[in-house]
Protein backbone atom coordinates (compact mmCIF):
# COMPACT_ATOMS: atom_id res chain seq x y z
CA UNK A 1 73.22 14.49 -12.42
CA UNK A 2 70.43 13.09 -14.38
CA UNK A 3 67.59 10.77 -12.95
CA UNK A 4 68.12 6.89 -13.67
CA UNK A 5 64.77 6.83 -15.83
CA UNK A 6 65.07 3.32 -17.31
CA UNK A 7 64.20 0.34 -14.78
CA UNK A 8 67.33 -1.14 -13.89
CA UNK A 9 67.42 -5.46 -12.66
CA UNK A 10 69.29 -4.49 -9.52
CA UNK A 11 70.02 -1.13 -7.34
CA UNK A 12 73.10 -2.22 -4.71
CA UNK A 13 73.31 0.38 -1.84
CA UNK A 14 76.78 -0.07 -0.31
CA UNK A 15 80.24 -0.60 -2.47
CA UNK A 16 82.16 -2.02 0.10
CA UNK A 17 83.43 -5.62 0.75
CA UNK A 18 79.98 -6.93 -0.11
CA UNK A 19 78.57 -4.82 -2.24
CA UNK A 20 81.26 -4.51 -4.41
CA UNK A 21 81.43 -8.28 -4.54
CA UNK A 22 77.33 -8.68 -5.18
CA UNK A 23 77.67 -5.22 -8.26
CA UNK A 24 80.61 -7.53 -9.87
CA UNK A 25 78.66 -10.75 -9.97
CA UNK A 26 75.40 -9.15 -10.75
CA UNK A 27 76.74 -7.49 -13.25
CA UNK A 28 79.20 -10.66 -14.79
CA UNK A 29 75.93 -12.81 -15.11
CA UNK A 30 74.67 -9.74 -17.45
CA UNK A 31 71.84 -8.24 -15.44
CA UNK A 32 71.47 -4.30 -15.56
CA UNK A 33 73.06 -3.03 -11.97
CA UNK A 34 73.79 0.44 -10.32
CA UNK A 35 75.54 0.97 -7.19
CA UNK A 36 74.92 3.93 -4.84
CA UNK A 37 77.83 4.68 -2.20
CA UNK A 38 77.72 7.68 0.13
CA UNK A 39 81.53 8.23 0.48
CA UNK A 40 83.37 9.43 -2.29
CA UNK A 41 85.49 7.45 -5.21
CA UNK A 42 89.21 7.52 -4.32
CA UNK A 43 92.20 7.04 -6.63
CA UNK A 44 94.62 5.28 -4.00
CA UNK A 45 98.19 6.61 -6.37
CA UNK A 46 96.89 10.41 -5.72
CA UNK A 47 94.59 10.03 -2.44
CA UNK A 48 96.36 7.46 -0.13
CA UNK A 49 99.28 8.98 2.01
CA UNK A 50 101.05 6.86 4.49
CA UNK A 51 100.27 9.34 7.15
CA UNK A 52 97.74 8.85 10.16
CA UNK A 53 95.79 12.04 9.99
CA UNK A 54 95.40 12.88 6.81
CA UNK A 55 94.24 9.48 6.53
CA UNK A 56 91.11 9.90 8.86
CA UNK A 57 89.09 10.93 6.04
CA UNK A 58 88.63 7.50 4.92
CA UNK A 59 86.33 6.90 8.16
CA UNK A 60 82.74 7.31 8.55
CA UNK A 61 82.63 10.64 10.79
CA UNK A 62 78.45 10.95 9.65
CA UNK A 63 77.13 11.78 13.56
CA UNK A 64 75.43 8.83 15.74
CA UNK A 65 74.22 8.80 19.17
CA UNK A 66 75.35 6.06 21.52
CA UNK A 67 73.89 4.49 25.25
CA UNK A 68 73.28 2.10 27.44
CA UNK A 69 75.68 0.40 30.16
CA UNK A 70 78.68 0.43 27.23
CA UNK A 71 78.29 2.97 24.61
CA UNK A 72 79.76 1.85 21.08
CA UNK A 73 80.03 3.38 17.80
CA UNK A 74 82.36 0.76 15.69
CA UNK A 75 84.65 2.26 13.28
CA UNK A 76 84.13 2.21 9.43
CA UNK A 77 84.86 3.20 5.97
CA UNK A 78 83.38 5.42 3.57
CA UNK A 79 83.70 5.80 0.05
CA UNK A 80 84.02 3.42 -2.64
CA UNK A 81 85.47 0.48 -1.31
CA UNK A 82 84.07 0.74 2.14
CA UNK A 83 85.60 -0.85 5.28
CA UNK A 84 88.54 -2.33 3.21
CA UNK A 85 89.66 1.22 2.14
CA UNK A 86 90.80 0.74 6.07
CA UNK A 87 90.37 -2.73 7.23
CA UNK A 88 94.26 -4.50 8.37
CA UNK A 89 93.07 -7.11 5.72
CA UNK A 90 92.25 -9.97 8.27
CA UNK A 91 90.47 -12.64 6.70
CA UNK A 92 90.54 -15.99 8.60
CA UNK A 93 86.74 -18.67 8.06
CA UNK A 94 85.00 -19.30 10.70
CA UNK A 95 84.61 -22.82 12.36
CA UNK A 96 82.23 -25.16 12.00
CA UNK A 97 80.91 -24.53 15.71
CA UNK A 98 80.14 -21.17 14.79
CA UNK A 99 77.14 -21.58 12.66
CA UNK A 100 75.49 -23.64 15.18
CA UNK A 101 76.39 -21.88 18.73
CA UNK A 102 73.03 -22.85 20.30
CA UNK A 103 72.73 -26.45 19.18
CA UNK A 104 77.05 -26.84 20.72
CA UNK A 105 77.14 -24.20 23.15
CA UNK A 106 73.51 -23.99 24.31
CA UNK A 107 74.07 -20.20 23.60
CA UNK A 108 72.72 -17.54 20.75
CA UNK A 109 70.93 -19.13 17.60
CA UNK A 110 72.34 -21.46 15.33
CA UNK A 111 72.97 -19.93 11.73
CA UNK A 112 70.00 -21.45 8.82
CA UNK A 113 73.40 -22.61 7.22
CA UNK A 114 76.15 -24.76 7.83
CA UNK A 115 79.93 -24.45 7.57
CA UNK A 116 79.80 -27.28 4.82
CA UNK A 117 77.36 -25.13 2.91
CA UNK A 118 79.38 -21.76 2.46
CA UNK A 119 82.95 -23.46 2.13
CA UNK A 120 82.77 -23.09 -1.40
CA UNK A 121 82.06 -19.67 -1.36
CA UNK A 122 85.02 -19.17 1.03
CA UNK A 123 86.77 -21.05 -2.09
CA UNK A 124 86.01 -18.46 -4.66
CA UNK A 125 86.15 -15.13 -2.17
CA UNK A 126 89.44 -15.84 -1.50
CA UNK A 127 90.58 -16.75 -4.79
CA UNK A 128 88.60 -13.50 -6.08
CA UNK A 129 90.28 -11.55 -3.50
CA UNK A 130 93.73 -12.74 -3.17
CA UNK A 131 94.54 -14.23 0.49
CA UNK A 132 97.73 -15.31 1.43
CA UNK A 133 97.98 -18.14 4.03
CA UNK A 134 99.07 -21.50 5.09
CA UNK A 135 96.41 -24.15 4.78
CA UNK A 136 96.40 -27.05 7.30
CA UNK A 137 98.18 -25.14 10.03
CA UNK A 138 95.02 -24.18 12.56
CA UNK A 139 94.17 -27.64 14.22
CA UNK A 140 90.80 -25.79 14.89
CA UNK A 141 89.85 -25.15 11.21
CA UNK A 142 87.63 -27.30 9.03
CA UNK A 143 89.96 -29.06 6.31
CA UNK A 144 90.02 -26.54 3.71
CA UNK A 145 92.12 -26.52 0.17
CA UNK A 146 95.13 -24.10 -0.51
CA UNK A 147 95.61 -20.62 -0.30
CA UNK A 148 96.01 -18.47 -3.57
CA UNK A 149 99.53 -17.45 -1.61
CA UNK A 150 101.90 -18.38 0.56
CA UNK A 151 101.53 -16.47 4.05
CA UNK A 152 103.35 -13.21 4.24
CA UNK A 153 106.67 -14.56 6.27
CA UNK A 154 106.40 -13.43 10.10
CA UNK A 155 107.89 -10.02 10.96
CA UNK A 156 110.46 -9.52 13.63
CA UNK A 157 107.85 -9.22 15.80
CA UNK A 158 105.58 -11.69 15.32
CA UNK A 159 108.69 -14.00 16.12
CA UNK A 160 108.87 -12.98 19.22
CA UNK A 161 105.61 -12.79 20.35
CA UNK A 162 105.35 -16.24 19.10
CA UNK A 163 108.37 -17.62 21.50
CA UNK A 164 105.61 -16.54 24.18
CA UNK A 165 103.06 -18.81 22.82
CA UNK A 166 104.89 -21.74 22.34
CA UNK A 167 106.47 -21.02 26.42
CA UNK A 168 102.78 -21.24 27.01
CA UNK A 169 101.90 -24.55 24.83
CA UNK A 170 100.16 -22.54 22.60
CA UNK A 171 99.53 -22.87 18.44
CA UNK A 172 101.60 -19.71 16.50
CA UNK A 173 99.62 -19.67 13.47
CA UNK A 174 100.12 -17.72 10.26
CA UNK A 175 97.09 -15.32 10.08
CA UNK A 176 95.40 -14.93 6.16
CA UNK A 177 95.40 -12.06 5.02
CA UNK A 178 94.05 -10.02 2.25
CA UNK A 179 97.29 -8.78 1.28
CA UNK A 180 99.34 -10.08 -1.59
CA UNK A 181 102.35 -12.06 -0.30
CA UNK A 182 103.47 -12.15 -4.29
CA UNK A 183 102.64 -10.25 -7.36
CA UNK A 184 98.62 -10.62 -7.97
CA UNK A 185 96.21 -10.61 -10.16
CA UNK A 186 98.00 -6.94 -11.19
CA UNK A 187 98.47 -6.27 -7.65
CA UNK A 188 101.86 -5.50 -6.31
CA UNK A 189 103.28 -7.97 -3.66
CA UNK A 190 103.15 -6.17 0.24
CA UNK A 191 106.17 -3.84 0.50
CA UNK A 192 106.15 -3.86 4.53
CA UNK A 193 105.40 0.05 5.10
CA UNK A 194 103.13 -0.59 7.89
CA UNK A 195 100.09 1.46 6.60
CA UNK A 196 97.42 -0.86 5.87
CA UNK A 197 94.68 1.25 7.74
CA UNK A 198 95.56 4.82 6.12
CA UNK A 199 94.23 3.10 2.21
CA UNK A 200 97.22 1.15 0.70
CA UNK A 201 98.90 3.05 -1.74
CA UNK A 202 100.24 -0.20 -3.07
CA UNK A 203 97.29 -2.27 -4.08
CA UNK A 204 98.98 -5.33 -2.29
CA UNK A 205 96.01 -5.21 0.59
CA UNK A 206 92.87 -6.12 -1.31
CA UNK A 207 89.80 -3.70 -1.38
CA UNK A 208 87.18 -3.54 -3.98
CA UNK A 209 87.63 -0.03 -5.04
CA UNK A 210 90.16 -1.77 -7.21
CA UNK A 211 89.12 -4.91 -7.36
CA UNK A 212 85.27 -6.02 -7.80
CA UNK A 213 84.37 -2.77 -8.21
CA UNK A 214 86.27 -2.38 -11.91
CA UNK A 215 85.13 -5.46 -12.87
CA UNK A 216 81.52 -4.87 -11.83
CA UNK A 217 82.06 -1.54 -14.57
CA UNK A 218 84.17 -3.82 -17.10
CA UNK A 219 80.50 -5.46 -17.26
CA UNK A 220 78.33 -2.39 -17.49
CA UNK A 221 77.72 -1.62 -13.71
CA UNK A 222 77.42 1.98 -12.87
CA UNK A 223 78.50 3.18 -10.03
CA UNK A 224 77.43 6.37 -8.10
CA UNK A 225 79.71 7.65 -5.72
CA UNK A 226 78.71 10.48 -3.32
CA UNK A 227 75.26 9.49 -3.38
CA UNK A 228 73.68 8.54 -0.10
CA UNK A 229 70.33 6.58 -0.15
CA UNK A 230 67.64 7.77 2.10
CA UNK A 231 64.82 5.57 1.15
CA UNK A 232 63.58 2.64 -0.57
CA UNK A 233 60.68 2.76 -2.20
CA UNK A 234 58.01 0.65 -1.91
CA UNK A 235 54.35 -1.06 -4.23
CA UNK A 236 51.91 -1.76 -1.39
CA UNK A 237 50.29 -2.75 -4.40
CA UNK A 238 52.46 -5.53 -6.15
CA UNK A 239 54.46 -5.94 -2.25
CA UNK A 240 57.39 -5.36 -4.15
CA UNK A 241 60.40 -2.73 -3.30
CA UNK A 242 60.24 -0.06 -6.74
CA UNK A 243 63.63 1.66 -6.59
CA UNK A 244 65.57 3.73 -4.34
CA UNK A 245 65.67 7.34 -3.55
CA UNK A 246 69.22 8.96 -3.00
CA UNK A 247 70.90 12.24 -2.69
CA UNK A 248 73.42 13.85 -5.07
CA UNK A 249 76.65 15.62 -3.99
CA UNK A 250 74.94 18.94 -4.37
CA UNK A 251 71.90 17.50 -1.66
CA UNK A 252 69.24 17.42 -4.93
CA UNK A 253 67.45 14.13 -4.47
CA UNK A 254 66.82 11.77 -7.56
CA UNK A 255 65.85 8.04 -7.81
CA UNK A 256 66.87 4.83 -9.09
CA UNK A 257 63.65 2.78 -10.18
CA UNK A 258 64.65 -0.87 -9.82
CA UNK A 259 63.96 -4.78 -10.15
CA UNK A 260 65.83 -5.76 -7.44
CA UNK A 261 67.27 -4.06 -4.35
CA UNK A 262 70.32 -5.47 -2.48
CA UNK A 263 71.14 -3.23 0.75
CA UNK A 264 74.68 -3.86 2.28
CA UNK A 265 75.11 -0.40 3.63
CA UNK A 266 77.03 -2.01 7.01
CA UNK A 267 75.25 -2.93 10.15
CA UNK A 268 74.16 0.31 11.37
CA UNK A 269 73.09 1.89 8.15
CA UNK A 270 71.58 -0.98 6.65
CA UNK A 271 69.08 -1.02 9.69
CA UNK A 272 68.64 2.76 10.04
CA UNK A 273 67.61 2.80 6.14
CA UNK A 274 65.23 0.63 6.56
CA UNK A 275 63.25 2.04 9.52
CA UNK A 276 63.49 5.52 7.86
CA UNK A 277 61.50 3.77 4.73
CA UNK A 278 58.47 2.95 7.13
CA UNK A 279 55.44 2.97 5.14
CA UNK A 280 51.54 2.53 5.63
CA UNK A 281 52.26 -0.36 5.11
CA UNK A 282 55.60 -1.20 7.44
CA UNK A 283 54.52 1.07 9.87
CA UNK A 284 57.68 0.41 12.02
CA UNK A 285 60.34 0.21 9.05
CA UNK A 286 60.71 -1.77 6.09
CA UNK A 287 60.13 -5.32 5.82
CA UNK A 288 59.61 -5.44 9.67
CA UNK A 289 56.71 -7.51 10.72
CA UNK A 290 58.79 -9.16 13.16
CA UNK A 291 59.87 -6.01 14.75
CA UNK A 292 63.49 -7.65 14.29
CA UNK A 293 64.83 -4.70 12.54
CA UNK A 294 67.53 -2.81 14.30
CA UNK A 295 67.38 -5.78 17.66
CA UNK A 296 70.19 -7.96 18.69
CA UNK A 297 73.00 -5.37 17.57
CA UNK A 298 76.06 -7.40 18.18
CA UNK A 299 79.91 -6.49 18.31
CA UNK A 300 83.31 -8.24 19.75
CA UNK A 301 84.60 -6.78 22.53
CA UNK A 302 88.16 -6.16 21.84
CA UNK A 303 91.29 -5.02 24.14
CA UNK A 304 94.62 -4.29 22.66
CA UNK A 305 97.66 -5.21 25.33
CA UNK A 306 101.19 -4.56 24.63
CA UNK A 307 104.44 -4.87 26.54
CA UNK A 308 107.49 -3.21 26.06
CA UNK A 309 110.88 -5.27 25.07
CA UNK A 310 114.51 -4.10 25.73
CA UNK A 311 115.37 -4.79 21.97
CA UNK A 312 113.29 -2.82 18.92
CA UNK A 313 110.72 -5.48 17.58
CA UNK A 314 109.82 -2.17 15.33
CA UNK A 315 106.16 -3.39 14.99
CA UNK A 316 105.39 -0.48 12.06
CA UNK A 317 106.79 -2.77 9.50
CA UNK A 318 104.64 -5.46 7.85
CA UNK A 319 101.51 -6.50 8.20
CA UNK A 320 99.32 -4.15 10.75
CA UNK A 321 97.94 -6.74 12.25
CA UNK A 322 96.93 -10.66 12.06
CA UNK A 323 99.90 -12.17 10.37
CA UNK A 324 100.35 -13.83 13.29
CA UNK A 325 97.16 -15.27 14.82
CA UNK A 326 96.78 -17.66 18.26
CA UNK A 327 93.61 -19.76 18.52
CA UNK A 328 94.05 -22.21 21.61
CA UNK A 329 91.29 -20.47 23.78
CA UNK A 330 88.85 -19.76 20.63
CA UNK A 331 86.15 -22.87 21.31
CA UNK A 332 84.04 -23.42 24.46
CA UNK A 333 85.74 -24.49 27.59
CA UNK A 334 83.53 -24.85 30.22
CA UNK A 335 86.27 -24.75 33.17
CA UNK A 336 86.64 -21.32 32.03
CA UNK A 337 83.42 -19.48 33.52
CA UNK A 338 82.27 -18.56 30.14
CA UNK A 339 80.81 -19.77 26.87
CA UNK A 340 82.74 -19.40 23.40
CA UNK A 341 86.16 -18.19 22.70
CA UNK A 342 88.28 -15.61 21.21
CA UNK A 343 91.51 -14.67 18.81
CA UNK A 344 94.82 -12.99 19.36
CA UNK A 345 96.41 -10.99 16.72
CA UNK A 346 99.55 -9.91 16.46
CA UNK A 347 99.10 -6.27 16.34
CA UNK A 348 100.56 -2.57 17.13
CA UNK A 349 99.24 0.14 14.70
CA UNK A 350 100.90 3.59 13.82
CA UNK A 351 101.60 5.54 16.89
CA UNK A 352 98.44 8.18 16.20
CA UNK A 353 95.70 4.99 16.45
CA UNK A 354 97.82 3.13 19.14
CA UNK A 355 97.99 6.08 21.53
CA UNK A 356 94.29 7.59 20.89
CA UNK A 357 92.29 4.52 19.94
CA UNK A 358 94.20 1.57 21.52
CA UNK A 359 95.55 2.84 24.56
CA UNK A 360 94.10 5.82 25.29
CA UNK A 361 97.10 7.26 26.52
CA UNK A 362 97.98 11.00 28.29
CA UNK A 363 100.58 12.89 29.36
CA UNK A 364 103.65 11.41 30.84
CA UNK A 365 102.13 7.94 29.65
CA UNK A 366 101.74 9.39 25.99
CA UNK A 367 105.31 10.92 26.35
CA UNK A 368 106.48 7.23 27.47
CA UNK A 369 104.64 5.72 24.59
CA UNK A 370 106.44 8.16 22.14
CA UNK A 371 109.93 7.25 23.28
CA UNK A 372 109.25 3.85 23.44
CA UNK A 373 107.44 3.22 20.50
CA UNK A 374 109.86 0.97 18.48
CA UNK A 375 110.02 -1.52 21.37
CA UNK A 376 106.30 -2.46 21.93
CA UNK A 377 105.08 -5.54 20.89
CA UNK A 378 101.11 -6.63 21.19
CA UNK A 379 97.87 -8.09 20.81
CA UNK A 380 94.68 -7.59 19.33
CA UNK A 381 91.91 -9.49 21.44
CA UNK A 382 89.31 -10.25 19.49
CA UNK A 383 85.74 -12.00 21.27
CA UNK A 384 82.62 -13.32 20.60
CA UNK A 385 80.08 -11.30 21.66
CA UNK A 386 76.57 -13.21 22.04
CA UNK A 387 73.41 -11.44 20.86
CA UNK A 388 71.58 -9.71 23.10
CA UNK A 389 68.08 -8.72 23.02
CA UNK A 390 68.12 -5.46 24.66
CA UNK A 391 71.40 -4.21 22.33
CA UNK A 392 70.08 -2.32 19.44
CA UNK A 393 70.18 0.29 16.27
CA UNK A 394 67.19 2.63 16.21
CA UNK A 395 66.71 6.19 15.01
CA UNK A 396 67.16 8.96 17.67
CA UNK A 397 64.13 10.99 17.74
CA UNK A 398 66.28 14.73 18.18
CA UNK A 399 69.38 14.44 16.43
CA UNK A 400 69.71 14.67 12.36
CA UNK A 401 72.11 14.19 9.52
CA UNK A 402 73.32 16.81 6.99
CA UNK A 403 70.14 16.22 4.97
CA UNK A 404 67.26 16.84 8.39
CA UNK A 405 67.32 12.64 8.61
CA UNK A 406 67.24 10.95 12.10
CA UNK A 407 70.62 9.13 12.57
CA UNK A 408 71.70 6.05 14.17
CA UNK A 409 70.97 5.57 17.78
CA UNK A 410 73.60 2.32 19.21
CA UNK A 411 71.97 1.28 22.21
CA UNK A 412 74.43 -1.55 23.87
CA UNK A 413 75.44 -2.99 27.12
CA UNK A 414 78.13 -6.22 27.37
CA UNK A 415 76.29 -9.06 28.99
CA UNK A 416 78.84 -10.42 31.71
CA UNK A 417 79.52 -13.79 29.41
CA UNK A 418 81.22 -11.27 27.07
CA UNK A 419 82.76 -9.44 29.92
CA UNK A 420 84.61 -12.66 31.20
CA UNK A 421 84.94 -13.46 28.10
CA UNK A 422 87.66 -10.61 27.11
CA UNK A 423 88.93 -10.91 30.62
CA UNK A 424 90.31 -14.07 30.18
CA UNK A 425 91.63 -12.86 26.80
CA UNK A 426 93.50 -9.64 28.00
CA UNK A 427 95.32 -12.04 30.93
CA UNK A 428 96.39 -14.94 28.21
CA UNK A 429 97.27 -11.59 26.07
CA UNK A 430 99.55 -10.85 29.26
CA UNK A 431 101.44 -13.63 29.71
CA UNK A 432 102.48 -14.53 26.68
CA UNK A 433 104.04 -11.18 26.07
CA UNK A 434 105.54 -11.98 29.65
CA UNK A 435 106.90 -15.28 28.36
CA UNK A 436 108.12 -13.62 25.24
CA UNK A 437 109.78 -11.49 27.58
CA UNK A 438 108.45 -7.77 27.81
CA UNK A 439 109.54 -6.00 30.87
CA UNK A 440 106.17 -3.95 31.58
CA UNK A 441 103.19 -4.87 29.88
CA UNK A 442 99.59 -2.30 29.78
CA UNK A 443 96.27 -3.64 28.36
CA UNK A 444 94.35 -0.87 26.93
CA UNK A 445 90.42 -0.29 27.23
CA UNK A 446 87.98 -2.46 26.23
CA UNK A 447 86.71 -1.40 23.23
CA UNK A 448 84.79 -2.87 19.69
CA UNK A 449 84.71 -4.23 16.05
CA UNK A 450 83.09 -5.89 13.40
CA UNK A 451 79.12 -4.41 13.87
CA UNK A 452 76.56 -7.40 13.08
CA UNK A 453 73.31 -8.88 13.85
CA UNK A 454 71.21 -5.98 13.17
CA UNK A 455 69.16 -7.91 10.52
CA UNK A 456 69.18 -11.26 11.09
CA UNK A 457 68.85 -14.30 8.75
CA UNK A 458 67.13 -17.21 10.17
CA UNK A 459 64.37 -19.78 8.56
CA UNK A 460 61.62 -18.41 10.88
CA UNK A 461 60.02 -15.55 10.00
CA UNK A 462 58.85 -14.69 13.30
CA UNK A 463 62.13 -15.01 14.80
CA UNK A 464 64.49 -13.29 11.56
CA UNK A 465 64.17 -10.66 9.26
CA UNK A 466 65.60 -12.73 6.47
CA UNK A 467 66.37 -16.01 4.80
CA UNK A 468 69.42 -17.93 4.72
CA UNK A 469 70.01 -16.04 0.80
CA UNK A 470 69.82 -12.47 2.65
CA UNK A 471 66.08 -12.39 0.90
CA UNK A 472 63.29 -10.15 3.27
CA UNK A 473 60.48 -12.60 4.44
CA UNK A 474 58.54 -9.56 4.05
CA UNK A 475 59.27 -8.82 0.07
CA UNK A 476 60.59 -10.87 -2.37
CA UNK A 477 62.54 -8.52 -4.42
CA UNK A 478 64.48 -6.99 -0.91
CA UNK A 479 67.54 -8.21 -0.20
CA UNK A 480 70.58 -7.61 2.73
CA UNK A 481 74.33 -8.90 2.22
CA UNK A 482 76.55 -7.75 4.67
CA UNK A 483 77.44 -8.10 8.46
CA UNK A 484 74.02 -7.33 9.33
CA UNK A 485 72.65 -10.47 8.30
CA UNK A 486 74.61 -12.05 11.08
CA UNK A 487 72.52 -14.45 13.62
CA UNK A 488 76.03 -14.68 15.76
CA UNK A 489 79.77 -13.23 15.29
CA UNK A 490 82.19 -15.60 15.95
CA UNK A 491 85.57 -14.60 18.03
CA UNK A 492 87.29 -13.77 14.69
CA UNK A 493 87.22 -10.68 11.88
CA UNK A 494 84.12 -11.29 10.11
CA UNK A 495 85.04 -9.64 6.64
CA UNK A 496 85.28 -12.87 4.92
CA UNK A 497 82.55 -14.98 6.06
CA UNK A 498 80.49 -11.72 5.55
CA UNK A 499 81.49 -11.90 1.46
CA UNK A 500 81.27 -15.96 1.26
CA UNK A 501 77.52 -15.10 2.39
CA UNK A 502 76.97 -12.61 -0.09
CA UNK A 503 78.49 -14.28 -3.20
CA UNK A 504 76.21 -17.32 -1.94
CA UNK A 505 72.82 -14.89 -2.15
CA UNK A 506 74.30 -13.28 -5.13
CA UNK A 507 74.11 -16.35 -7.21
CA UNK A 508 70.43 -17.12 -5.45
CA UNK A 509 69.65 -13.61 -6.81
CA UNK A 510 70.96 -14.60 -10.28
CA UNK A 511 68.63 -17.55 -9.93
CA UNK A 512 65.55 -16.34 -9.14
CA UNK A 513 66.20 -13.32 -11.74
CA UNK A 514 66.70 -15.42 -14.44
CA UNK A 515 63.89 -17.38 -13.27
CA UNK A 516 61.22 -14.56 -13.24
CA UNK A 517 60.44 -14.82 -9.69
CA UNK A 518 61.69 -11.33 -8.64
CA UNK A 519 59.85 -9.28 -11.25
């Protein structure tokens, strides 16, 4: 592989959901881009299999170290196409309350943007993307215009499961979803085979290996697969980031020099790459003068509680997860010992994840499961964890990567607002597969998702590592789009507000390029 030798306007490290958005929009406004990705590129008709394990190697398996009172390490993708190679395709706005959780809730840090401000964004992502859904059903959502699709029609499940909520007064609500409900955009319509996490072999669940990603090339991009970034470089002299540095399949290391540099690596690579490009200059990583990098890690706690029916519901067809959604107990309620709210999605994945990841089931129970598998029904409980000072992404000073690098260290501990939180969510999880009518019901452990917060936007300087366009306060020509850039999380998958803020700094960067000001 040959050296980039020409200066190129922007180097994007990162091709999933928002990198391969920011490389297609780059590239569509005619500026000179390259992407670098660390997994490999996959052709979903000869890579994708609808089975569990051979699936796993779509998953980031790189090594971290984890600590602290409740040790994480999030799931995520690798390869082109990132965490929607595996995501369930979940894609529901935030509210309005969520951008401004301290100035409502007297909690976290209000967002340097408002609801009213990215909407339009949301507009184009999910046109770009294809979501099916059914617009002015949530009674909690801002007004919003149509969906590119109808929602995907409720399994057999998700009909029962929503007889419990209604029992309970509750709001059944038709979950959007990246998946095509009919024939898009070239994309074939979902076919109900129940493997959205193990790649899609359809193209009906959206990903930009096959979307953006093209696109991005149809317009010149180039993109580099198998080539992790290690460092970015840095001009003490200019205060300007130069290129990037990156190795090749083979482990030879080569560099991009580069204009612009746009990191959405995900929210514990984006930080670790940073601090490992400490300079003279940064002493204590990139772009860090407020020592912000890597602080107020953030995740949703998450519990997955099933029941089992006396009739099949045969949950493995359709949609993984999310086409049914409940959102009664999702805003502050202060009768309920805790601040901010949480989702409930309809969800039981393929027996391998639901017994090892879900429930953590052994032995007899495992045996149970196995037998009994066709009759579960259950729910994804999805919470807002609050940022939290002491939670954090640094590098671990003993162990090291394939290439002698210092990996990830995930320090975190749930505060007990987050604990009572999903508490409260695994008992309303409970009864409504009670009222639906399950005859034993098991809530597995508490677990995580949806890694943000590690570098924060925020109009102070002192108090974020970025503006509200993803730009470093540090250096002009830096840039972060993806979950990272998070100031809170919401109680909902973040996938889609994460792209609405990167097509919003992606057409900031096409701004100020065009402008001069990032030279």
């Amino acid at each position: 592989m040959d050296d980039i030798h020409d200066l190129v306007d922007i180097c994007i490290i990162g091709l999933g959901a928002c990198g391969g958005l920011v490389a297609r929009e780059l590239a569509q406004a005619g500026l000179s881009v390259v992407g670098l990705e660390a997994g490999p590129r996959y052709d979903p008709s000869v890579d994708f299999e609808n089975d569990e394990a051979e699936m796993l190697k779509l998953l980031w398996s790189g090594p971290r170290v984890t600590s602290g009172q409740n040790p994480i390490n999030p799931w995520s993708g690798t390869g082109v196409g990132g965490g929607t190679l595996v995501w369930c395709g979940v894609t529901p706005r935030f509210h309005a309350n969520d951008f401004r959780t301290a100035s409502v809730d007297g909690v976290g840090v209000d967002w340097p943007l408002t609801y009213a401000e990215l909407a339009p964004y949301y507009d184009q992502v999910e046109r770009d993307f294809g979501v099916s859904g059914q617009a002015g059903e949530n009674p909690w959502e801002a007004p919003r215009g149509s969906f590119p699709m109808p929602p995907l029609p409720f399994s057999h499940q998700a009909q029962i499961l929503a007889s419990g909520v209604e029992k309970l007064g509750g709001h059944p609500l038709h979950g959007p979803l990246a998946i095509a409900s009919t024939p898009y955009q070239g994309r074939q319509a979902c076919n109900g085979c129940g493997f959205c996490m193990q790649g899609c072999r359809s193209t009906a669940k959206s990903t930009t290996l096959f979307t953006h990603v093209p696109a991005a090339e149809a317009h010149g991009a180039r993109i580099l697969a198998e080539s992790p970034a290690f460092r970015i470089e840095y001009d003490a002299r200019r205060n300007r980031v130069s290129g990037v540095s990156y190795f090749d399949s083979q482990g030879a290391v080569h560099q991009i020099r580069a204009r612009v540099v746009v990191l959405a690596a995900h929210a514990v690579e984006t930080p670790r790459l940073l601090l490992l490009s400490a300079n003279s200059t940064f002493p204590h990583g990139l772009a860090n003068s407020s020592g912000l990098v890597g602080k107020n890690f953030m995740a949703h706690p998450t519990c997955t509680v099933t029941g089992l029916f006396k009739q099949p519901l045969n949950g493995f067809k359709g949609p993984v997860m999310g086409d049914l959604v409940v959102q009664d107990w999702y805003e502050t309620d202060p009768a309920r010992g805790f601040a901010r709210g949480y989702t409930l999605e309809k969800f039981v994945p393929g027996p391998f994840f639901y017994a090892s990841n879900m429930m953590n089931l052994w032995g007899a129970q495992l045996k149970e499961m196995i037998g009994h598998y066709a009759f579960a029904g259950g729910w994804w409980v999805c919470g807002e964890g609050l940022p939290n000072d002491a939670n954090s992404v640094t590098l671990d000073p003993d162990v090291k990567d394939e290439h002698g690098l210092p990996v990830a260290h995930l320090k975190h501990s749930w505060a007990d607002n987050d604990s009572r939180l999903i508490q409260h969510g695994i008992q309303k999880a409970q009864e409504i597969l009670e009222a639906a009518g399950a005859w034993r019901v098991r809530a597995g452990p508490v677990s995580s998702a949806h890694p943000m917060g590690t570098v924060r936007i925020g109009h102070d300087p002192r108090a974020s590592v970025l503006n509200a366009y993803g730009q470093s306060h540090d250096i002009p020509n830096l840039f972060v789009t993806d979950t990272s850039v998070f100031p809170t999380g919401g109680g909902l998958n973040t996938t889609l507000t994460a792209m609405a803020v990167a097509l919003r700094a992606a057409r900031h960067i096409i701004q100020q390029a065009k402008a001069g000001n990032l030279n």
